[in-house]
C-alpha atoms as a PDB file:
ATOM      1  CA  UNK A   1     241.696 202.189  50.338  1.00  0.00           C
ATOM      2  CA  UNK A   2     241.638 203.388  46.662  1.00  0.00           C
ATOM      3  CA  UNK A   3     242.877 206.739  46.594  1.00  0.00           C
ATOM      4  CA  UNK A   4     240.573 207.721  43.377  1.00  0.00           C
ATOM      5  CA  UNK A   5     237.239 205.952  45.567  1.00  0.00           C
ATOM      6  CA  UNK A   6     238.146 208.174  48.261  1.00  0.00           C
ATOM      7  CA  UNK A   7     238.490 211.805  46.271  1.00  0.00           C
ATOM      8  CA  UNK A   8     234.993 210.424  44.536  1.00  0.00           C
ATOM      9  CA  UNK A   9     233.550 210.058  47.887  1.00  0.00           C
ATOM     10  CA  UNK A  10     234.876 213.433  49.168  1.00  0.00           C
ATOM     11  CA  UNK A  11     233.501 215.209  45.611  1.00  0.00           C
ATOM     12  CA  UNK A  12     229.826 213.858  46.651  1.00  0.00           C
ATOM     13  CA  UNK A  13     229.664 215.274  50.180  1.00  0.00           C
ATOM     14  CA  UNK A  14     227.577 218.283  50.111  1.00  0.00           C
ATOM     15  CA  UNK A  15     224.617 220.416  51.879  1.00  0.00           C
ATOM     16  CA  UNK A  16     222.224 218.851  49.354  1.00  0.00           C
ATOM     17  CA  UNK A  17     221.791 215.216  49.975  1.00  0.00           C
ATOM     18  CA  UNK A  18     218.804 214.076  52.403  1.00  0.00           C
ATOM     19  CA  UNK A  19     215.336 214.041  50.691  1.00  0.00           C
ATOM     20  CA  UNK A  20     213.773 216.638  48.769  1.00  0.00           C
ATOM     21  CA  UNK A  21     209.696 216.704  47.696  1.00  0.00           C
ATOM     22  CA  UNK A  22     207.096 218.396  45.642  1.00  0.00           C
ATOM     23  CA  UNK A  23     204.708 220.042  47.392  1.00  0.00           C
ATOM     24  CA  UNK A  24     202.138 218.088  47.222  1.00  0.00           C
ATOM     25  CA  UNK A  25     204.388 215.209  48.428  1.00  0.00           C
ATOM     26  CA  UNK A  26     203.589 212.810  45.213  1.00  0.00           C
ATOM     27  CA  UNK A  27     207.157 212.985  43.716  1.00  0.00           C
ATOM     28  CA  UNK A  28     210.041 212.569  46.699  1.00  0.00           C
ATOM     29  CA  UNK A  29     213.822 212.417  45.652  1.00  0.00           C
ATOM     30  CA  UNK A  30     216.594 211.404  48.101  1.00  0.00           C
ATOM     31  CA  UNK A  31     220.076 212.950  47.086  1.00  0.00           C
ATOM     32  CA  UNK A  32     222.432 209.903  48.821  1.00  0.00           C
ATOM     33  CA  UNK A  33     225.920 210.793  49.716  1.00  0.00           C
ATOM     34  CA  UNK A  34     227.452 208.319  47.377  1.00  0.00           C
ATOM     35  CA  UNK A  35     226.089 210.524  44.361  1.00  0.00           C
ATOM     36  CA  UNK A  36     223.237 208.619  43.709  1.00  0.00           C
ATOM     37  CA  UNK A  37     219.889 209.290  43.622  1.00  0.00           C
ATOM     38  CA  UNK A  38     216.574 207.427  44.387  1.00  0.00           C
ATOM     39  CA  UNK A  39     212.984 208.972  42.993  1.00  0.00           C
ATOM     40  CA  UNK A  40     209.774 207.975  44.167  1.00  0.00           C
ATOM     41  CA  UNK A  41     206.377 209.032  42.360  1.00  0.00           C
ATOM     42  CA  UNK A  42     203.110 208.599  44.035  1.00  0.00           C
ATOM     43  CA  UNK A  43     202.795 205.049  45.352  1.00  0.00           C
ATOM     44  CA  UNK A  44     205.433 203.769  42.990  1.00  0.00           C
ATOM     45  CA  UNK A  45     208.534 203.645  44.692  1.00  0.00           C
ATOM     46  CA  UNK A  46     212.501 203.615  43.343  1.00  0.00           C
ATOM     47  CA  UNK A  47     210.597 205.452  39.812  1.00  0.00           C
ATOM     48  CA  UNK A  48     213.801 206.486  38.816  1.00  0.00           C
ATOM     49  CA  UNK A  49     217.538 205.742  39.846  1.00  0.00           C
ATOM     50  CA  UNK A  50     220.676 207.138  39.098  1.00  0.00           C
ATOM     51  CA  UNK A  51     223.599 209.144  39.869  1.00  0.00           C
ATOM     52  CA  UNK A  52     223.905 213.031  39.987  1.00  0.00           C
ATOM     53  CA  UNK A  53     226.991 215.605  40.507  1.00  0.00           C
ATOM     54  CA  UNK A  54     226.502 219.342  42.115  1.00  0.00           C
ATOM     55  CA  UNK A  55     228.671 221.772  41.132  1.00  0.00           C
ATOM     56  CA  UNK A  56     228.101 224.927  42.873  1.00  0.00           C
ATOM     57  CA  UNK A  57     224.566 225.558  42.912  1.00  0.00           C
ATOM     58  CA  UNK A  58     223.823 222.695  39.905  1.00  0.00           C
ATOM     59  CA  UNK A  59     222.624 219.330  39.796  1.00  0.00           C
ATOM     60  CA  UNK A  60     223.060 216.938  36.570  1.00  0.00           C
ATOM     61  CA  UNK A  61     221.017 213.816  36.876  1.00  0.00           C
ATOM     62  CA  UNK A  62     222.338 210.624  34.461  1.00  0.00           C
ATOM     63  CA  UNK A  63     219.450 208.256  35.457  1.00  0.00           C
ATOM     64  CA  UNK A  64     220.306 204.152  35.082  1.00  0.00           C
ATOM     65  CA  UNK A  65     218.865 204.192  31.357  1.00  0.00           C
ATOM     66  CA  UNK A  66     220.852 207.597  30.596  1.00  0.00           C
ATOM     67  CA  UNK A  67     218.439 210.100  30.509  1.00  0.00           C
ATOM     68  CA  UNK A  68     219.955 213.188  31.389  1.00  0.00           C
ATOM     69  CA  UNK A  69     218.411 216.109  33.127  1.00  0.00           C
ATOM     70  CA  UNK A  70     219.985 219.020  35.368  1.00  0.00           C
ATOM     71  CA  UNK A  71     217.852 221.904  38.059  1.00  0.00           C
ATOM     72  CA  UNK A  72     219.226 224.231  40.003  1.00  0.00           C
ATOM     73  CA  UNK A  73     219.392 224.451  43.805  1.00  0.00           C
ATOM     74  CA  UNK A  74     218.222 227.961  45.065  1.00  0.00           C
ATOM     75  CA  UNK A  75     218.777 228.451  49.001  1.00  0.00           C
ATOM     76  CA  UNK A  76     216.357 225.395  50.079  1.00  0.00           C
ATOM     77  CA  UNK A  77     214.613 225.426  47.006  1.00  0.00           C
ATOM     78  CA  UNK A  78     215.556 222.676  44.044  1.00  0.00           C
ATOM     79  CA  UNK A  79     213.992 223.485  40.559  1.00  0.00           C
ATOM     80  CA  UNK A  80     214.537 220.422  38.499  1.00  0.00           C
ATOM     81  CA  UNK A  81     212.753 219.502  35.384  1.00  0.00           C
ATOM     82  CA  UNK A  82     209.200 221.977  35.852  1.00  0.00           C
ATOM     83  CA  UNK A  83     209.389 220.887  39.351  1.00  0.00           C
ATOM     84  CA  UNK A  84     209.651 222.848  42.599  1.00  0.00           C
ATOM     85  CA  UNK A  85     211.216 220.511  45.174  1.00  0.00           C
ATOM     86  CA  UNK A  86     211.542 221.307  49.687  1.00  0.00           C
ATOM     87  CA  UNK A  87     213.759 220.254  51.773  1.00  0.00           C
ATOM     88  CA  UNK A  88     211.665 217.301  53.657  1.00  0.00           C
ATOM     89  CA  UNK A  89     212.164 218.726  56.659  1.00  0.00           C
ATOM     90  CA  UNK A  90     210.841 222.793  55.474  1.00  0.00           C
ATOM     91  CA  UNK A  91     207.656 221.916  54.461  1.00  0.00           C
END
């Protein structure tokens, strides 16, 4: 195995990834553990794509067109672009 695949794949493993939703349930984003990221809005699924790093207590989103965004993880809380996103399972 590719030592540099393996450190990448170590780097993405953290207590954020599983799925995370608005309140009202229409927007739903799934952190995955290989640093990517899968955003459903409404009935439209797969919205957006992309990867994303966390560092610390920050997220920075690159989606597959290169739109950037970032939001900030507080406790079980994720604030990301106006948004106020719950752990799946807290809500």
């Amino acid at each position: 195995m590719n030592e540099a695949n393996t450190g990448s794949k170590q780097q993405s493993l953290h207590a954020y990834i599983g799925m995370w939703v608005t309140a009202d349930g229409r927007i739903r984003q799934e952190l995955l553990p290989d640093g990517r990221y899968d955003e459903a809005r409404g009935s439209r699924k797969s919205a957006y794509t992309g990867r994303y790093t966390v560092a610390g207590s920050r997220i920075d989103y690159v989606d597959d067109t290169g739109f950037t965004a970032d939001g900030e993880f507080r406790g079980d809380v994720l604030y990301h672009g106006g948004m106020v996103f719950y752990r799946e399972n807290n809500r």
